[in-house]
N, C-alpha and C. Protein backbone atom coordinates (compact mmCIF):
# COMPACT_ATOMS: atom_id res chain seq x y z
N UNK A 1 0.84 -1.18 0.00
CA UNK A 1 0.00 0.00 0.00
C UNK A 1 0.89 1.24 0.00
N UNK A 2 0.61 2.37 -1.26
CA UNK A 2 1.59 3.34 -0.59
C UNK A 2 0.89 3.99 0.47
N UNK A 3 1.99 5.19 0.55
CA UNK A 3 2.20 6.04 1.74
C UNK A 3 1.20 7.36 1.54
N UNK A 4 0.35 7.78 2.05
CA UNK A 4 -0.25 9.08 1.79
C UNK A 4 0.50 9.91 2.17
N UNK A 5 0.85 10.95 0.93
CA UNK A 5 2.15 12.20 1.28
C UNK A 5 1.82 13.59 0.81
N UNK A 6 2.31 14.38 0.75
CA UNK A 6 1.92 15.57 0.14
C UNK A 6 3.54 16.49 0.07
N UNK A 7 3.05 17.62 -0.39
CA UNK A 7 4.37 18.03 -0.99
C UNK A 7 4.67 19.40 0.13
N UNK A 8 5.85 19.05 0.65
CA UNK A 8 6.36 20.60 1.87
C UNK A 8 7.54 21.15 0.98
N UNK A 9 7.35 22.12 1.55
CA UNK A 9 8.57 23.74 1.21
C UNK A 9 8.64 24.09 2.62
N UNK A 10 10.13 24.41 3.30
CA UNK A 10 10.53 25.32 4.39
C UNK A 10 10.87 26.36 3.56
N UNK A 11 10.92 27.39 3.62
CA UNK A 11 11.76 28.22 3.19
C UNK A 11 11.97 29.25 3.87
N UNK A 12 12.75 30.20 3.78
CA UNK A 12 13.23 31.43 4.91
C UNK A 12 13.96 32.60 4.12
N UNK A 13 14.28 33.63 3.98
CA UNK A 13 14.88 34.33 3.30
C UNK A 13 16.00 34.13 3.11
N UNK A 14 17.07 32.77 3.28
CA UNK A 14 18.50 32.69 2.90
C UNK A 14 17.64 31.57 2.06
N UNK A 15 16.77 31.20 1.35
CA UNK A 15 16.40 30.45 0.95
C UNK A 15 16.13 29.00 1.24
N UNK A 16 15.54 28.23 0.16
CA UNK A 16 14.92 26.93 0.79
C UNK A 16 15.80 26.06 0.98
N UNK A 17 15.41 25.28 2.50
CA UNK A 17 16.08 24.56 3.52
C UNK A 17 15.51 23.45 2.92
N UNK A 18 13.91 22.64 2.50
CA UNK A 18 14.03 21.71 2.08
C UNK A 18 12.13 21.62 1.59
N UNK A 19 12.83 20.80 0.44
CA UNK A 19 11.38 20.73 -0.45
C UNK A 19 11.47 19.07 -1.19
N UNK A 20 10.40 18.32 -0.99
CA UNK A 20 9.38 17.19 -0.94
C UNK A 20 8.72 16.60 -0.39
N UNK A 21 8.78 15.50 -0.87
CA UNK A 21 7.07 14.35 -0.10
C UNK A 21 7.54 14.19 1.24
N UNK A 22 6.33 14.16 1.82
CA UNK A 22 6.39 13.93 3.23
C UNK A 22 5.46 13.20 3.93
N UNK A 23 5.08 12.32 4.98
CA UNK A 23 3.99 12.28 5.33
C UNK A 23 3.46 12.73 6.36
N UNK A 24 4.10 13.76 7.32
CA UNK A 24 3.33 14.50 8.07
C UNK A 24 4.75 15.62 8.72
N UNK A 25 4.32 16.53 9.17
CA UNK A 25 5.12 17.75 9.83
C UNK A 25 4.58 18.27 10.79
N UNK A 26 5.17 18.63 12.09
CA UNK A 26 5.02 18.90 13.26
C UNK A 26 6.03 20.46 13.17
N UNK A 27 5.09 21.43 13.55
CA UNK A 27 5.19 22.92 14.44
C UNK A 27 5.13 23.19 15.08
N UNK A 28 5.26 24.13 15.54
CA UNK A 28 4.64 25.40 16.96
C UNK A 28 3.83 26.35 16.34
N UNK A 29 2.46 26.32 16.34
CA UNK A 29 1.94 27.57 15.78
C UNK A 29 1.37 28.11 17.06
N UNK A 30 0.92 29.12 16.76
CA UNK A 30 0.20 30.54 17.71
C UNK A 30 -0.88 30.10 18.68
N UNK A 31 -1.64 29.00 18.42
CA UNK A 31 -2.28 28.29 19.54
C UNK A 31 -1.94 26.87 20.07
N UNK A 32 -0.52 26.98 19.70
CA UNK A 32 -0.33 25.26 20.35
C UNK A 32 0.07 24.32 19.20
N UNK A 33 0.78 23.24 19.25
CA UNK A 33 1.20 22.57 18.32
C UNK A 33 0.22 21.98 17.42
N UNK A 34 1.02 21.74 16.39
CA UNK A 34 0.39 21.64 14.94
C UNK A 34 0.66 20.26 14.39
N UNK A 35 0.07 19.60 13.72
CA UNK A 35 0.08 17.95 13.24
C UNK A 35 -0.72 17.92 11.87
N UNK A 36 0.36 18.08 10.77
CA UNK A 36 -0.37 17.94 9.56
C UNK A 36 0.09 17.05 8.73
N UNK A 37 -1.04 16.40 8.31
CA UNK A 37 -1.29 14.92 7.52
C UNK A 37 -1.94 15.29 6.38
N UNK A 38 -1.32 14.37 5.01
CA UNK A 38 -2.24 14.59 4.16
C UNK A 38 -3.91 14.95 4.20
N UNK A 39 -4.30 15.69 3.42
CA UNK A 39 -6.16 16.02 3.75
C UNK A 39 -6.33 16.68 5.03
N UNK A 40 -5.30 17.38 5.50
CA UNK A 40 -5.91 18.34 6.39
C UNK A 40 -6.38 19.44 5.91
N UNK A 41 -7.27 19.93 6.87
CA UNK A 41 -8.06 21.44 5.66
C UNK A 41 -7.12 22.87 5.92
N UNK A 42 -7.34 23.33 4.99
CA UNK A 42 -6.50 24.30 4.36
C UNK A 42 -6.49 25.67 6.09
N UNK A 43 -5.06 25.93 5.91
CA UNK A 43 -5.30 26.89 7.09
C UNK A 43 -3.91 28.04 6.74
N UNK A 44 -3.98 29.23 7.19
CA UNK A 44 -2.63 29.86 7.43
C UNK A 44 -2.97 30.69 8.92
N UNK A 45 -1.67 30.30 9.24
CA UNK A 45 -1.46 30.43 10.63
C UNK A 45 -0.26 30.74 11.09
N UNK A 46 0.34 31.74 11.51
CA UNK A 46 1.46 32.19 12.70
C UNK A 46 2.10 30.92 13.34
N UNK A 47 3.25 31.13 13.14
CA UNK A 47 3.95 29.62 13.78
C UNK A 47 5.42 30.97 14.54
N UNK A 48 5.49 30.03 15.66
CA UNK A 48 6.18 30.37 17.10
C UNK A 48 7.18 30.20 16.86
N UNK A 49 8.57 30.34 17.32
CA UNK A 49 9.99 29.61 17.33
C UNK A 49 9.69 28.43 17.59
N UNK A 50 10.37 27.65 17.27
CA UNK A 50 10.86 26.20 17.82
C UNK A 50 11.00 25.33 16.53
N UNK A 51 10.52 24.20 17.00
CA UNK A 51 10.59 22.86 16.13
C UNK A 51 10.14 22.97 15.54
N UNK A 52 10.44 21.70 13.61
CA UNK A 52 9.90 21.99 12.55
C UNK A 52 10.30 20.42 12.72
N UNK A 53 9.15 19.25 12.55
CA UNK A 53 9.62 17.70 12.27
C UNK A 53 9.02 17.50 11.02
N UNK A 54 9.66 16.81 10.32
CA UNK A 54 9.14 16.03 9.04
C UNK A 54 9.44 15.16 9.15
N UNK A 55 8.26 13.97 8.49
CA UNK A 55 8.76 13.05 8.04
C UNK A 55 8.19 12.52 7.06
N UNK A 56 9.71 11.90 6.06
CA UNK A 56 9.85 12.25 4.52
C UNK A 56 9.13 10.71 4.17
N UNK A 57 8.37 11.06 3.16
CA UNK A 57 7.71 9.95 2.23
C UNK A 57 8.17 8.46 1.83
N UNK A 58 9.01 8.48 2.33
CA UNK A 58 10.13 7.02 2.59
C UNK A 58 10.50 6.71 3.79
N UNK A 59 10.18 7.32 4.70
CA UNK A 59 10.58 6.85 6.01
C UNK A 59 11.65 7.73 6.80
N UNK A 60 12.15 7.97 7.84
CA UNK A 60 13.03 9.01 7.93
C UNK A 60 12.61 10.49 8.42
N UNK A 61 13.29 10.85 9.67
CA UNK A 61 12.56 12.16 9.88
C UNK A 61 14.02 13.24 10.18
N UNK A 62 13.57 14.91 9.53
CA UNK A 62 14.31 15.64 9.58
C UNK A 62 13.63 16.44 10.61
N UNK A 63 14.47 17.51 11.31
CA UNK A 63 14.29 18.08 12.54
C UNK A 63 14.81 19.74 12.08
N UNK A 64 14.33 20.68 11.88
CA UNK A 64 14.61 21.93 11.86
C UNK A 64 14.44 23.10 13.55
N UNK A 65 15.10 24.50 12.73
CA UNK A 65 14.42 25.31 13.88
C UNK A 65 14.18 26.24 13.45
N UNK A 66 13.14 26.67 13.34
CA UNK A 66 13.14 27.93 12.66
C UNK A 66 11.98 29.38 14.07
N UNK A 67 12.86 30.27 13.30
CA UNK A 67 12.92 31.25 14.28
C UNK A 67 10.95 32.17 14.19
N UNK A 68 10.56 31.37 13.64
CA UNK A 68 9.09 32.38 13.58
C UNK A 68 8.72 32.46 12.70
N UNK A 69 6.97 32.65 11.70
CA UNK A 69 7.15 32.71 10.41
C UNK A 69 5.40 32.51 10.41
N UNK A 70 5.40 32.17 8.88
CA UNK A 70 4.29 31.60 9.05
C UNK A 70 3.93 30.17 7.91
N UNK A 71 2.39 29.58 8.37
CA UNK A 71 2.66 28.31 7.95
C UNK A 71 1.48 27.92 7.14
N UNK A 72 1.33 27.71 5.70
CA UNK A 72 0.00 27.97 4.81
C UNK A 72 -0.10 26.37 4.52
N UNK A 73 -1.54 25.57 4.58
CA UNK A 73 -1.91 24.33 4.76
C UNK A 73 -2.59 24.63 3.09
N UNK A 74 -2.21 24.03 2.18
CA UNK A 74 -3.19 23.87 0.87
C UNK A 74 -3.46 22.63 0.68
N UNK A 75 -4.55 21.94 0.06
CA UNK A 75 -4.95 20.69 -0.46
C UNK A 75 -3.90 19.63 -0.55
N UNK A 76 -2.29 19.68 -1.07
CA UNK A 76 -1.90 18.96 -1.61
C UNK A 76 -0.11 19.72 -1.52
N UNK A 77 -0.30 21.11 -1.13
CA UNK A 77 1.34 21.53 -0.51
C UNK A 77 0.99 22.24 0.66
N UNK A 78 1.94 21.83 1.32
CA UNK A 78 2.12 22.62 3.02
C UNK A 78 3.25 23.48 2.79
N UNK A 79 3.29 24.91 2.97
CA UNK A 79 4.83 25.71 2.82
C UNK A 79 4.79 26.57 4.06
N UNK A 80 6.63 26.30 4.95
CA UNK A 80 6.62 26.48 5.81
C UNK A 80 7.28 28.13 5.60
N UNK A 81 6.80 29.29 6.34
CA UNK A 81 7.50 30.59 5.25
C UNK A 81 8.73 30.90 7.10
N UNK A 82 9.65 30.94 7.28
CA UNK A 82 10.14 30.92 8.10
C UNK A 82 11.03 32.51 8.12
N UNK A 83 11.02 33.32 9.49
CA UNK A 83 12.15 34.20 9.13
C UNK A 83 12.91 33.64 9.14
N UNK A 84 13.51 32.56 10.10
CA UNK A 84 15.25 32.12 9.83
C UNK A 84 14.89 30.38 10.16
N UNK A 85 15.58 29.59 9.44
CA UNK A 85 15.16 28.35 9.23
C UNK A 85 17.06 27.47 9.33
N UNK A 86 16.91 26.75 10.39
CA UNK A 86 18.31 25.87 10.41
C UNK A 86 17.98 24.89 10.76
N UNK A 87 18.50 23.80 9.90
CA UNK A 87 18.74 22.20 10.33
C UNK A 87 19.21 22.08 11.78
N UNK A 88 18.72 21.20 12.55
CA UNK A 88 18.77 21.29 14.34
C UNK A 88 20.52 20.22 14.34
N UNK A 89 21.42 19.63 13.15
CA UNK A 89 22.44 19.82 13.42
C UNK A 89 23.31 20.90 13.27
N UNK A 90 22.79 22.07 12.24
CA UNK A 90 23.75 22.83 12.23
C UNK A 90 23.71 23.91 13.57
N UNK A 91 22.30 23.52 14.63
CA UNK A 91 22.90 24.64 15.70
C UNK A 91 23.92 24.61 16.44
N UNK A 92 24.44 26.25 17.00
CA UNK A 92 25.21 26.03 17.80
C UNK A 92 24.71 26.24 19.31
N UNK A 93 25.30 25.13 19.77
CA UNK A 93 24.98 25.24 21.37
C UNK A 93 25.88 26.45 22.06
N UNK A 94 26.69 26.72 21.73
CA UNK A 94 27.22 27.69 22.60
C UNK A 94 27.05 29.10 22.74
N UNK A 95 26.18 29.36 20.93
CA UNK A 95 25.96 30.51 20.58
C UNK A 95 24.35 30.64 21.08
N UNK A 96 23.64 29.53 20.75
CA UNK A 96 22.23 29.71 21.46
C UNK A 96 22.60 29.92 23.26
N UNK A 97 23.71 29.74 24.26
CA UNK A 97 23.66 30.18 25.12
C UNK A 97 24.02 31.48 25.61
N UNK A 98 24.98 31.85 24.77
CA UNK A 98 25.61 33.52 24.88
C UNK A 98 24.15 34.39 24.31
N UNK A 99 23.33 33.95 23.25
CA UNK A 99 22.39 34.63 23.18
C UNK A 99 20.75 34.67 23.95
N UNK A 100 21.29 33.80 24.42
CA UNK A 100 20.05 33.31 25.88
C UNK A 100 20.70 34.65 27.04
N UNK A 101 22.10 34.22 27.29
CA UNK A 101 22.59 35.15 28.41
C UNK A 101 22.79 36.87 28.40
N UNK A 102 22.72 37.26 27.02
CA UNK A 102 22.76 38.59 26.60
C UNK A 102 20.70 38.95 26.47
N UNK A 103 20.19 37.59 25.99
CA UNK A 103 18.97 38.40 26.49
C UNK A 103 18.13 38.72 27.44
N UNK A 104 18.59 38.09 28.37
CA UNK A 104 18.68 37.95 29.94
C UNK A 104 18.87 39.29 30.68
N UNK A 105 19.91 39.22 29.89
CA UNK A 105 20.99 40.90 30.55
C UNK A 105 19.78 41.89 30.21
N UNK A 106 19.52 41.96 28.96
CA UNK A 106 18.90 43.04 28.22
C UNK A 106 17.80 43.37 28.81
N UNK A 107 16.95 42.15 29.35
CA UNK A 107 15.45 42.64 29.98
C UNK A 107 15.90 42.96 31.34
N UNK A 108 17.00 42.33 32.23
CA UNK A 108 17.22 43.09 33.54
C UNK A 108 17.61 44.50 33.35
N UNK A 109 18.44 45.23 32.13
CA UNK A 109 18.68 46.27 32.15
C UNK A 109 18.09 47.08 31.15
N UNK A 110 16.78 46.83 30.47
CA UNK A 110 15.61 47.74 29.78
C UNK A 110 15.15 48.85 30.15
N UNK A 111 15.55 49.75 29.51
CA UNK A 111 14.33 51.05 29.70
C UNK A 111 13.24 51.17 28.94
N UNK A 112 12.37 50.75 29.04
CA UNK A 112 10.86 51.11 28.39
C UNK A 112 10.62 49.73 28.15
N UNK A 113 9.41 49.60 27.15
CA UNK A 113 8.63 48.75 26.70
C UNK A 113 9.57 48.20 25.50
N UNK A 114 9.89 49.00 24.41
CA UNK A 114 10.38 48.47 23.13
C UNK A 114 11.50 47.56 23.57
N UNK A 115 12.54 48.52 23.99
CA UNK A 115 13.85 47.63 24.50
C UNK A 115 13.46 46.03 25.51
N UNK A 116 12.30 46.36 26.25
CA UNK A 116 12.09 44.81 26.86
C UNK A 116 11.14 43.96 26.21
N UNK A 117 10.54 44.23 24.87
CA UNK A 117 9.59 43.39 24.15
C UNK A 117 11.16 42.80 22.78
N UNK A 118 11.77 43.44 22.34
CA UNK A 118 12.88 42.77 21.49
C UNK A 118 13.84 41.91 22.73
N UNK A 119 14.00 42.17 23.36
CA UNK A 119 15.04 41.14 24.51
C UNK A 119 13.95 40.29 25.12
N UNK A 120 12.74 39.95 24.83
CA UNK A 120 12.15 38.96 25.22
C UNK A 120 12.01 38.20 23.72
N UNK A 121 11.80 38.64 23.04
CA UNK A 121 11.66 37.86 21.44
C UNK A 121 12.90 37.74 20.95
N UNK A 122 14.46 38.12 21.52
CA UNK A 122 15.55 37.35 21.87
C UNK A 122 15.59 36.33 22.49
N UNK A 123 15.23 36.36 23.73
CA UNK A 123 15.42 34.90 24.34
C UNK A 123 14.15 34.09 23.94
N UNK A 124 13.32 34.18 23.77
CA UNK A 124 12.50 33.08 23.30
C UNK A 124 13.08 32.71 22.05
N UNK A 125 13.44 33.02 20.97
CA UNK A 125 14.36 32.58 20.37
C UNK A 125 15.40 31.36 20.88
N UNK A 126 16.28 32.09 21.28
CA UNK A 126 17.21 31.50 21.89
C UNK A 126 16.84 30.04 22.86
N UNK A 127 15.82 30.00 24.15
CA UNK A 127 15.13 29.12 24.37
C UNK A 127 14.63 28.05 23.74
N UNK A 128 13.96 28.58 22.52
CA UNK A 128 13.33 27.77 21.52
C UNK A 128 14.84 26.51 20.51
N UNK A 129 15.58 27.33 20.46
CA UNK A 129 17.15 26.93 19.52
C UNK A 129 17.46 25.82 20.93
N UNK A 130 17.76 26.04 21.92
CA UNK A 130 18.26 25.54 23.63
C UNK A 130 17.10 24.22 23.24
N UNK A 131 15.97 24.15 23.00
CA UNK A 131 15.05 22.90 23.11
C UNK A 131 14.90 22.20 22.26
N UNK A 132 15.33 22.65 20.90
CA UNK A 132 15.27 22.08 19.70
C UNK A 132 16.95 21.36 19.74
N UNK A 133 17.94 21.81 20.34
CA UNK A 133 18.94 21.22 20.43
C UNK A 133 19.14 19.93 21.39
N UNK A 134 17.99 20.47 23.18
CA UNK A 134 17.74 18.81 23.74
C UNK A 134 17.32 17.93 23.02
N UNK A 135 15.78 18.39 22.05
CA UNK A 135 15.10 17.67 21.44
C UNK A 135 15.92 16.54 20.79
N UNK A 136 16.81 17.10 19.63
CA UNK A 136 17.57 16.03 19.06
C UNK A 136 18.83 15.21 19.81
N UNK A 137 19.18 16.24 20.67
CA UNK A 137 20.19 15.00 21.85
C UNK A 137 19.75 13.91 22.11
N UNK A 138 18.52 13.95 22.61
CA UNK A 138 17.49 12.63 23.29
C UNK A 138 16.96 11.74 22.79
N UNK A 139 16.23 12.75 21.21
CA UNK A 139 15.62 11.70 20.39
C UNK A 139 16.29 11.04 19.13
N UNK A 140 17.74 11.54 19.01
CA UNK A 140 17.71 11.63 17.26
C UNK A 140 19.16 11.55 17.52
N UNK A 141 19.96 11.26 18.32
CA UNK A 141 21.17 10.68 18.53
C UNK A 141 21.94 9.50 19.46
């Protein structure tokens, strides 16, 4: 029997991270995680930092992170529109912690609203990169 699949695009403005069959992909969108399977109904929706899972039409699952974006459900392609999109081996752990610890700094030492709403959408970032990096320690190595 085959596999029911449909066709994904990540893409991000350094361009596309990865495009084909898949049979389902896991997000973070704006109300809570996301689980899309062929014949789900069509949606666009705000997706959060964090995790991006696929898994590809042959078996096999890839693990992304992408930094925020958004995520359009059509009949037969899912495209993931990402501001910044990295394979969860190419993060760096040391740099997702210096930028965890500088955004840290930033909201203890904020003046106003603007300066402490960008140093919180720093570290959630950063957080999000920090969990997507356990994620694959635990599961995927």
């Amino acid at each position: 029997m085959a596999e029911i699949s449909f066709h994904l695009d990540v893409v991000s403005a350094e361009g596309k991270l990865f495009s084909g069959r898949v049979q389902s992909v896991a997000v973070t969108g704006a109300e809570g995680e996301l689980g899309i399977h062929h014949g789900h109904t069509p949606l666009l929706t705000s997706i959060k930092p964090g995790l991006v899972r696929l898994v590809k039409q042959q078996g096999g699952e890839e693990v992304m992170y992408i930094s925020g974006g958004m995520l359009e459900v059509q009949p037969e392609t899912v495209t993931v529109l990402a501001d910044t999109a990295i394979r969860a081996d190419d993060l760096d752990e040391a740099k997702a912690l210096e930028a965890k610890r500088r955004a840290e700094a930033r909201i203890h030492s904020s003046h106003g609203d603007i300066d402490y709403a960008q140093a919180s959408a720093e570290l959630a970032k950063a957080l999000a990169q920090l969990r997507v990096i356990d994620i694959v320690k635990k599961h995927y190595r």
